[in-house]
PDB file of N, CA and C in Angstrom:
ATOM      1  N   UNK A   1      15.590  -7.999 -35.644  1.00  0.00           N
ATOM      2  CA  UNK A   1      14.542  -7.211 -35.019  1.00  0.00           C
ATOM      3  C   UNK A   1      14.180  -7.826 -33.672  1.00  0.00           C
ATOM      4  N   UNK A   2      13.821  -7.208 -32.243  1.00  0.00           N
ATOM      5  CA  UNK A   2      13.869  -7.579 -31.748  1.00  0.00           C
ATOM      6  C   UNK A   2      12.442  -7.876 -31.199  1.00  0.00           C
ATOM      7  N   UNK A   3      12.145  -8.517 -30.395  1.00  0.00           N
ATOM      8  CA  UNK A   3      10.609  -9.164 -30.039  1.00  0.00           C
ATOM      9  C   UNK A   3      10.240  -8.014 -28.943  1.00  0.00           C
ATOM     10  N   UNK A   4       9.128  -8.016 -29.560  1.00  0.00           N
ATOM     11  CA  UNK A   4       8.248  -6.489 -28.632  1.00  0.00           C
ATOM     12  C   UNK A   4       7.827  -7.725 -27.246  1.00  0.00           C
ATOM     13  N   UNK A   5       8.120  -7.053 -25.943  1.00  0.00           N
ATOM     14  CA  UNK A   5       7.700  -7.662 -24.711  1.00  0.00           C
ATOM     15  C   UNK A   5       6.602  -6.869 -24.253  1.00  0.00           C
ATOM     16  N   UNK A   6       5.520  -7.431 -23.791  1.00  0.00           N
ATOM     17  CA  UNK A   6       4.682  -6.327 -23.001  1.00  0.00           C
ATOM     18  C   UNK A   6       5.063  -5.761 -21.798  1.00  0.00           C
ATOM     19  N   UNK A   7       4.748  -4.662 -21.266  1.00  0.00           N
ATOM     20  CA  UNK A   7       4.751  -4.122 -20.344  1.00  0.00           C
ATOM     21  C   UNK A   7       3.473  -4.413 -19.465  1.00  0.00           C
ATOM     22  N   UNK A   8       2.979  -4.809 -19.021  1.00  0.00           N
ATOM     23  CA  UNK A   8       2.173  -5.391 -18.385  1.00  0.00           C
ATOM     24  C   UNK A   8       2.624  -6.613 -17.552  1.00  0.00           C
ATOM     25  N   UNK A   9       2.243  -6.311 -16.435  1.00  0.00           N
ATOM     26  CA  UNK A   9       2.540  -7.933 -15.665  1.00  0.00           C
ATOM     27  C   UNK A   9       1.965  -7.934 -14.635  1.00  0.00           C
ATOM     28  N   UNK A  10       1.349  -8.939 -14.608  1.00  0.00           N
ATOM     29  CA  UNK A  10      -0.442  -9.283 -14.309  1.00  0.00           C
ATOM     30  C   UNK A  10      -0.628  -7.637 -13.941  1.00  0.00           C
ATOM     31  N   UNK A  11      -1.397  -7.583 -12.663  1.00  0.00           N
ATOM     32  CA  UNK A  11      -2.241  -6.448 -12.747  1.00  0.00           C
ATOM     33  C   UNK A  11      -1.515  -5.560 -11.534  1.00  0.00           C
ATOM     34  N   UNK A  12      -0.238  -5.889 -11.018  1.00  0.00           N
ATOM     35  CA  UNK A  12       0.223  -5.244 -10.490  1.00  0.00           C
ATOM     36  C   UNK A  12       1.088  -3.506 -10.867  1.00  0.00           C
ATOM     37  N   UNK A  13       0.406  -2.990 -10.033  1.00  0.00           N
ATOM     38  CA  UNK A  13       0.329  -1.540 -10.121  1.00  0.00           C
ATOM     39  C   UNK A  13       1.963  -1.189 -10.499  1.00  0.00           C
ATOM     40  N   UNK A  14       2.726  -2.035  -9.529  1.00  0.00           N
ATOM     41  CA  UNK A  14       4.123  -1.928  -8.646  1.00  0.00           C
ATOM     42  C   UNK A  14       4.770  -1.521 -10.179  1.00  0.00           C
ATOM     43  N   UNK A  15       4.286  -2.169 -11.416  1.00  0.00           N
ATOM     44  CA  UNK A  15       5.665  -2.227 -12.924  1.00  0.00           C
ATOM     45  C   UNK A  15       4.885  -1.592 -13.743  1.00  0.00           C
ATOM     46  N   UNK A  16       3.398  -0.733 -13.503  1.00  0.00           N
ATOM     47  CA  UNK A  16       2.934   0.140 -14.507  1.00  0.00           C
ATOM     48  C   UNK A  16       3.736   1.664 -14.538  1.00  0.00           C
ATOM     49  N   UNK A  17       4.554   1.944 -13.422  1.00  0.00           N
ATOM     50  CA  UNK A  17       4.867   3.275 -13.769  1.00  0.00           C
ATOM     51  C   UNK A  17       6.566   3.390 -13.504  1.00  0.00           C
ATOM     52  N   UNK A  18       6.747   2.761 -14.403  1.00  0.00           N
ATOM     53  CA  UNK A  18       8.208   2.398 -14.812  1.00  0.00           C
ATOM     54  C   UNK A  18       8.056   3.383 -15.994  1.00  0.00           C
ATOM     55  N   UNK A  19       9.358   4.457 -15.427  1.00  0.00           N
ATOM     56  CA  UNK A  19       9.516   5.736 -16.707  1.00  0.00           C
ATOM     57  C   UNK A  19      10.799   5.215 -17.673  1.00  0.00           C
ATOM     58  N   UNK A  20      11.611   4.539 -17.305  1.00  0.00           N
ATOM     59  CA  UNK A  20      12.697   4.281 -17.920  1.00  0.00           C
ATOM     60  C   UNK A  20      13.489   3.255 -18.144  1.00  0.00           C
ATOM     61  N   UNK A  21      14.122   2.569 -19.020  1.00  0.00           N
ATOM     62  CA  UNK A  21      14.801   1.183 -19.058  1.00  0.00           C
ATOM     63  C   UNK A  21      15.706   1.261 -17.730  1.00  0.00           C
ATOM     64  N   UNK A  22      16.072   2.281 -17.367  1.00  0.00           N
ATOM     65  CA  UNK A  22      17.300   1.910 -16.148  1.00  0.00           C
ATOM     66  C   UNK A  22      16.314   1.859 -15.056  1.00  0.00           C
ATOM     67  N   UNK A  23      15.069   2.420 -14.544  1.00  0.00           N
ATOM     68  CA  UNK A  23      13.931   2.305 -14.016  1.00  0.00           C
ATOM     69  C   UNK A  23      13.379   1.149 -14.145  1.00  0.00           C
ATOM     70  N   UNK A  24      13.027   0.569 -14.755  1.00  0.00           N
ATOM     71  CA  UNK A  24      12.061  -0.998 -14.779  1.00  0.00           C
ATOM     72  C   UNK A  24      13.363  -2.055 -14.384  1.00  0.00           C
ATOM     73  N   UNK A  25      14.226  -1.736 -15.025  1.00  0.00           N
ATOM     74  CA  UNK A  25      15.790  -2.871 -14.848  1.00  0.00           C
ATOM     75  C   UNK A  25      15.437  -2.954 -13.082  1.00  0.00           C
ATOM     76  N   UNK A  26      15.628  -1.883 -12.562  1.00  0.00           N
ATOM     77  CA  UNK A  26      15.911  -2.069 -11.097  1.00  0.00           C
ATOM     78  C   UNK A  26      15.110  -2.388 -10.907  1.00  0.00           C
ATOM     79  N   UNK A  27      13.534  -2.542 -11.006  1.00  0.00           N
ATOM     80  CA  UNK A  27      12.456  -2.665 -10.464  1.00  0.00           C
ATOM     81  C   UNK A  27      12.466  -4.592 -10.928  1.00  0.00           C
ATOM     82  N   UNK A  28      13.002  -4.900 -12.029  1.00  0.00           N
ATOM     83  CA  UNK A  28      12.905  -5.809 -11.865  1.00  0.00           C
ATOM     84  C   UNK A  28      13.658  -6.948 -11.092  1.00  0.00           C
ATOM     85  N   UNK A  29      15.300  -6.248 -10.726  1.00  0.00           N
ATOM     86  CA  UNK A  29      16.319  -6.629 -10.230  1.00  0.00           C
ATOM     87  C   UNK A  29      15.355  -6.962  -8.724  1.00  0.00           C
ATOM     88  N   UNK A  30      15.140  -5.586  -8.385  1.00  0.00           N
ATOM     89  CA  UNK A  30      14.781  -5.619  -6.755  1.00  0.00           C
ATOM     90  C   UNK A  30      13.702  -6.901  -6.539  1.00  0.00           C
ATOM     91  N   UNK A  31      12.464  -6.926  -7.186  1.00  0.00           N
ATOM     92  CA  UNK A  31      11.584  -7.941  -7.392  1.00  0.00           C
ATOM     93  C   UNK A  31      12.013  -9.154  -7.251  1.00  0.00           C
ATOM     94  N   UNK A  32      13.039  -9.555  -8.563  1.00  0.00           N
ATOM     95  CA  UNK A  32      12.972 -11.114  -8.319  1.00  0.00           C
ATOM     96  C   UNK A  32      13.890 -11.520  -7.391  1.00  0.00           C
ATOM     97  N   UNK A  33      14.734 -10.493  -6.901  1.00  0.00           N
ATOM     98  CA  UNK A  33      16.039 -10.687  -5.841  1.00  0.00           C
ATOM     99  C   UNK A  33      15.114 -10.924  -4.549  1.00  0.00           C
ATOM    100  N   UNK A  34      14.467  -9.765  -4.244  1.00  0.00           N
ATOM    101  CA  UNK A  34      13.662  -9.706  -3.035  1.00  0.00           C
ATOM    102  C   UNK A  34      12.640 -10.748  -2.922  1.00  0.00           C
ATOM    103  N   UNK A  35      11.630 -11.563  -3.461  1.00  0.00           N
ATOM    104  CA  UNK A  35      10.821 -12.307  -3.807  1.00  0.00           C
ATOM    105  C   UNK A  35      11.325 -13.586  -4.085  1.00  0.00           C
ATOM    106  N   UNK A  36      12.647 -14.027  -4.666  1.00  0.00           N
ATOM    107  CA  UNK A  36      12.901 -15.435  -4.993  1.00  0.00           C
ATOM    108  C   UNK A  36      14.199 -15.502  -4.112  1.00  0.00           C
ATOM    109  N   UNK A  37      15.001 -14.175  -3.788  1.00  0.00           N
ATOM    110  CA  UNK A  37      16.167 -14.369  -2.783  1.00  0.00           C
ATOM    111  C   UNK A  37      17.801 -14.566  -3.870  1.00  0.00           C
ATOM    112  N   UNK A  38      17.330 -14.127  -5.370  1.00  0.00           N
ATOM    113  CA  UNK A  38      17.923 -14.422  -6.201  1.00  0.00           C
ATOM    114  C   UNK A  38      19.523 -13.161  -6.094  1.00  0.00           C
ATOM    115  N   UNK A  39      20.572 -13.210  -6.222  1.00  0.00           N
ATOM    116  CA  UNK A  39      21.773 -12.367  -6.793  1.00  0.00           C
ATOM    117  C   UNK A  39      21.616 -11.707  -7.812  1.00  0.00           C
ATOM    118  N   UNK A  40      22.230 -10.012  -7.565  1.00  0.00           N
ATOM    119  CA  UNK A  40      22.032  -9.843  -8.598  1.00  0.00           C
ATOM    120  C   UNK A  40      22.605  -9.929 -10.112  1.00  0.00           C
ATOM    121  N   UNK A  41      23.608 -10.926 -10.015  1.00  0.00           N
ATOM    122  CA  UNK A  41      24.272 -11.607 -11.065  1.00  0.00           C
ATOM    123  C   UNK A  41      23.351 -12.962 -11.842  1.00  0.00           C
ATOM    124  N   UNK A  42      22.804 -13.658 -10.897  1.00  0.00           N
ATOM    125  CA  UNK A  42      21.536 -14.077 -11.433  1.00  0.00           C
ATOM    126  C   UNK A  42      20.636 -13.868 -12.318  1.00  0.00           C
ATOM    127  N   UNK A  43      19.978 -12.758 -11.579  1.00  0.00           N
ATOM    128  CA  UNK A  43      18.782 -12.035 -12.254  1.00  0.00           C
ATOM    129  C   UNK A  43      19.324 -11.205 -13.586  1.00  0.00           C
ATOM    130  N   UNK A  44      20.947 -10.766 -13.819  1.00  0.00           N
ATOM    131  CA  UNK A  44      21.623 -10.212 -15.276  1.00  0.00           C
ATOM    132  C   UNK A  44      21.957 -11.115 -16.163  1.00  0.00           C
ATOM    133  N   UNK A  45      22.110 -12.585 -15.295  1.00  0.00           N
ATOM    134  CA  UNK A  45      22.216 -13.341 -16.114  1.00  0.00           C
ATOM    135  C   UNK A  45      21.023 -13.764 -17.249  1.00  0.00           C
ATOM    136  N   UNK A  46      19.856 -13.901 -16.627  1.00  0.00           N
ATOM    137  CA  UNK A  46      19.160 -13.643 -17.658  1.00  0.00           C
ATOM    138  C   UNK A  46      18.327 -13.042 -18.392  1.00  0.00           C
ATOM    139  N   UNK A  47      18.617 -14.162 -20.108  1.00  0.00           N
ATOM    140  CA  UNK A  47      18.000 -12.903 -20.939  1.00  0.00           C
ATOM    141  C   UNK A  47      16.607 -11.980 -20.724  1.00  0.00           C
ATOM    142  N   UNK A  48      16.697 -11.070 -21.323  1.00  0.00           N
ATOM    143  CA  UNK A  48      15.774 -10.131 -20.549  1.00  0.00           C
ATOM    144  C   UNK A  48      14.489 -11.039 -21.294  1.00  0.00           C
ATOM    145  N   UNK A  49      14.253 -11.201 -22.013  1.00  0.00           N
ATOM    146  CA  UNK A  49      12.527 -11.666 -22.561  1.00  0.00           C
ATOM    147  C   UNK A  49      12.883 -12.948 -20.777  1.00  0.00           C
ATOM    148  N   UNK A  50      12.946 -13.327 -20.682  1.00  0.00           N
ATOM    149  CA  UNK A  50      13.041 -14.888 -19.762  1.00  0.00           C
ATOM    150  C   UNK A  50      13.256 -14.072 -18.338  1.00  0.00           C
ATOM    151  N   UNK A  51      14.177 -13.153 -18.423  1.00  0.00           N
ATOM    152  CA  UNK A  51      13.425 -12.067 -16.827  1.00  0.00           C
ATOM    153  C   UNK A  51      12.212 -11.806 -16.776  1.00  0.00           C
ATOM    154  N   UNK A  52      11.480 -11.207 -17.536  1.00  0.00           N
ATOM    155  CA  UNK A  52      10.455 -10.799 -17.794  1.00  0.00           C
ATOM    156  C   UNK A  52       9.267 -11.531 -17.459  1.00  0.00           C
ATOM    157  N   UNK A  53       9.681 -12.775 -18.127  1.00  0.00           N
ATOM    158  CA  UNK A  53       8.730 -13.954 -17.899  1.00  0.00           C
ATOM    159  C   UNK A  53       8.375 -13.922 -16.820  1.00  0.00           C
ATOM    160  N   UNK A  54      10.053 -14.271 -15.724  1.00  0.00           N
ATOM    161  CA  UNK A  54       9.874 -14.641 -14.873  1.00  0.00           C
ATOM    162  C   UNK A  54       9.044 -13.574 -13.264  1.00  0.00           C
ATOM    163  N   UNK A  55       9.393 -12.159 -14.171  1.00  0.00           N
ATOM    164  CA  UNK A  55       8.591 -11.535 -13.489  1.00  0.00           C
ATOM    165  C   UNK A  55       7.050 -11.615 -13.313  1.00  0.00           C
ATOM    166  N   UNK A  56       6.495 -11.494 -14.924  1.00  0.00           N
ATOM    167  CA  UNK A  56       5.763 -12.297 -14.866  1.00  0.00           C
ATOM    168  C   UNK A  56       4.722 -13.254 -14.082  1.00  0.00           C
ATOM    169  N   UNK A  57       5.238 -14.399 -14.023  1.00  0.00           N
ATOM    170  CA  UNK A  57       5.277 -15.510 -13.639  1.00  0.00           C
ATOM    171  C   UNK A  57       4.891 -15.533 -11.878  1.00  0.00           C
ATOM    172  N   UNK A  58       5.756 -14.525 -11.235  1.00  0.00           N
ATOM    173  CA  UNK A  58       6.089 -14.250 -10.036  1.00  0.00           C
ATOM    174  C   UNK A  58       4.770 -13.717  -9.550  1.00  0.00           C
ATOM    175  N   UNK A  59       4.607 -12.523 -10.490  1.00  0.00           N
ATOM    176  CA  UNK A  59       3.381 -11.169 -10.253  1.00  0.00           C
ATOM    177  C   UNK A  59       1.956 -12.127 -10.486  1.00  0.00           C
ATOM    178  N   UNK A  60       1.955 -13.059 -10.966  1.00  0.00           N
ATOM    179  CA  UNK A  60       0.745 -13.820 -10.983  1.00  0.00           C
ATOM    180  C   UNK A  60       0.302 -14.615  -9.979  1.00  0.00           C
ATOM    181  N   UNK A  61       1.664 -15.329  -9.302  1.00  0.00           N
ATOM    182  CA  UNK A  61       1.443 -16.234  -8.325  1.00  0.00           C
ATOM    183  C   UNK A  61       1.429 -15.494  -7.092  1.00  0.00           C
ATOM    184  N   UNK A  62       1.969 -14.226  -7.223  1.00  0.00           N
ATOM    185  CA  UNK A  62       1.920 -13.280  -5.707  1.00  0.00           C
ATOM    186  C   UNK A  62      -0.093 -12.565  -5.366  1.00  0.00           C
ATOM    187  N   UNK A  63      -0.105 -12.569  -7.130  1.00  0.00           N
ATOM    188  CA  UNK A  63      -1.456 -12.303  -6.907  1.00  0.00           C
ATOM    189  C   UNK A  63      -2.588 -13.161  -6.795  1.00  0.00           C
ATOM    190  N   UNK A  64      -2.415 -14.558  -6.973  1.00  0.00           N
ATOM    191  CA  UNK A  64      -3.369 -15.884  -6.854  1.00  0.00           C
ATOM    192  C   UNK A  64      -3.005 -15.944  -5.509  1.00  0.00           C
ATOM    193  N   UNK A  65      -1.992 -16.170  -4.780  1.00  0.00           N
ATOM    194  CA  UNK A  65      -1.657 -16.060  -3.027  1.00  0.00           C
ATOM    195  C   UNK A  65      -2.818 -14.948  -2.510  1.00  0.00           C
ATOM    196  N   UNK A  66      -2.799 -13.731  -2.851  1.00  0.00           N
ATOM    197  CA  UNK A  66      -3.205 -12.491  -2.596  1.00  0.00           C
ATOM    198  C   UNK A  66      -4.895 -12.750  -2.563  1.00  0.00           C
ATOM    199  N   UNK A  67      -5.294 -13.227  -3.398  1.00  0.00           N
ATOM    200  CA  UNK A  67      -6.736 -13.113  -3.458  1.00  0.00           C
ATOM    201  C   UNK A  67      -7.242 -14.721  -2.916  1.00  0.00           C
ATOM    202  N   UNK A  68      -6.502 -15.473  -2.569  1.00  0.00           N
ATOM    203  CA  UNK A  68      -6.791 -17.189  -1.816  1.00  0.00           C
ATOM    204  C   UNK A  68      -6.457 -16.065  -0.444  1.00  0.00           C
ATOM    205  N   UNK A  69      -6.082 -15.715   0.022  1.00  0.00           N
ATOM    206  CA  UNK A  69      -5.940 -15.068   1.915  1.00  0.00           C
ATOM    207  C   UNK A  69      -7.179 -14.180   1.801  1.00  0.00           C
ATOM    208  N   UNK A  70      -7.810 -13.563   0.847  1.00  0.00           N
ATOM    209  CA  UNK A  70      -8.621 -12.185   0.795  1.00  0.00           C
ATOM    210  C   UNK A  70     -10.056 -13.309   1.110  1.00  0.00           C
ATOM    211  N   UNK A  71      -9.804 -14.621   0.141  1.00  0.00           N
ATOM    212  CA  UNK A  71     -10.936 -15.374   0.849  1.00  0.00           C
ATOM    213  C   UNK A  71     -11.080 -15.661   1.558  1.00  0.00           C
ATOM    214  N   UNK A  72      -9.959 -16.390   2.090  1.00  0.00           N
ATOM    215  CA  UNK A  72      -9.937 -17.153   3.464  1.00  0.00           C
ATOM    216  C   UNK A  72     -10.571 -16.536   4.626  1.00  0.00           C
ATOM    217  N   UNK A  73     -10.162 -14.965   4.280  1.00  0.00           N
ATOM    218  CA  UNK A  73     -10.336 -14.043   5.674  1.00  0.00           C
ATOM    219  C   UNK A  73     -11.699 -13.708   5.675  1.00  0.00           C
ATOM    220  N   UNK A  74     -11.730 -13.481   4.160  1.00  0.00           N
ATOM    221  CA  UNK A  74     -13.898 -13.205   4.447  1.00  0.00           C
ATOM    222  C   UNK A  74     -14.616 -14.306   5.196  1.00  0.00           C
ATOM    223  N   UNK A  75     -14.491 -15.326   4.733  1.00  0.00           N
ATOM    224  CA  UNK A  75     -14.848 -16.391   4.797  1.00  0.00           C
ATOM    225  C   UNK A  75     -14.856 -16.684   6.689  1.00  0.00           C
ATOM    226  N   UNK A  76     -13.810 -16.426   6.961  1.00  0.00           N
ATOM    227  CA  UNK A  76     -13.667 -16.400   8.664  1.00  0.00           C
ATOM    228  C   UNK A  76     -14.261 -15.395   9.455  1.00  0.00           C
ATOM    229  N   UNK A  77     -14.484 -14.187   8.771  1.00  0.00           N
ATOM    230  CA  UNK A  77     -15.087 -12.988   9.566  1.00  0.00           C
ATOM    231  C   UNK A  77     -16.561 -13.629   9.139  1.00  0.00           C
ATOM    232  N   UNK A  78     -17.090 -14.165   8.424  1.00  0.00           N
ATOM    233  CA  UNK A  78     -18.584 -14.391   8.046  1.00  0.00           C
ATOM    234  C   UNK A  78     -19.182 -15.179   9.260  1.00  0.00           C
TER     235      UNK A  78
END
């Protein structure tokens, strides 16, 4: 049986409207290729729970970056 993965990753909009496994595949291909600079023999290489992660993983730290600049900038216009 295989392990249920969530669909969720962090709160980015970008992987909530993924209609289809061949749909999210690319979305995840493009992501970690575009974002880590990875091949896409790489990113097939791994297993999908550990892609996932790493999407994951990615979508969290793009969004902790995201909201440290959102301060910075208030913080400078103040």
């Amino acid at each position: 049986m295989r392990t249920q993965v969530s669909d969720r990753f962090g709160s980015n909009q970008f992987f909530f409207a993924a209609v289809g496994s061949a749909d999210r595949l690319r979305q995840e291909v493009f992501y970690l290729s575009y974002h880590l600079h990875w091949t896409y023999t790489e990113v097939m290489d791994l297993d999908i729970v550990e892609r996932r992660e790493y999407v994951r993983l990615l979508a969290e730290r793009i969004e902790q970056e995201n909201r440290a600049i959102n301060r910075a900038s208030r913080r400078g216009a103040g």
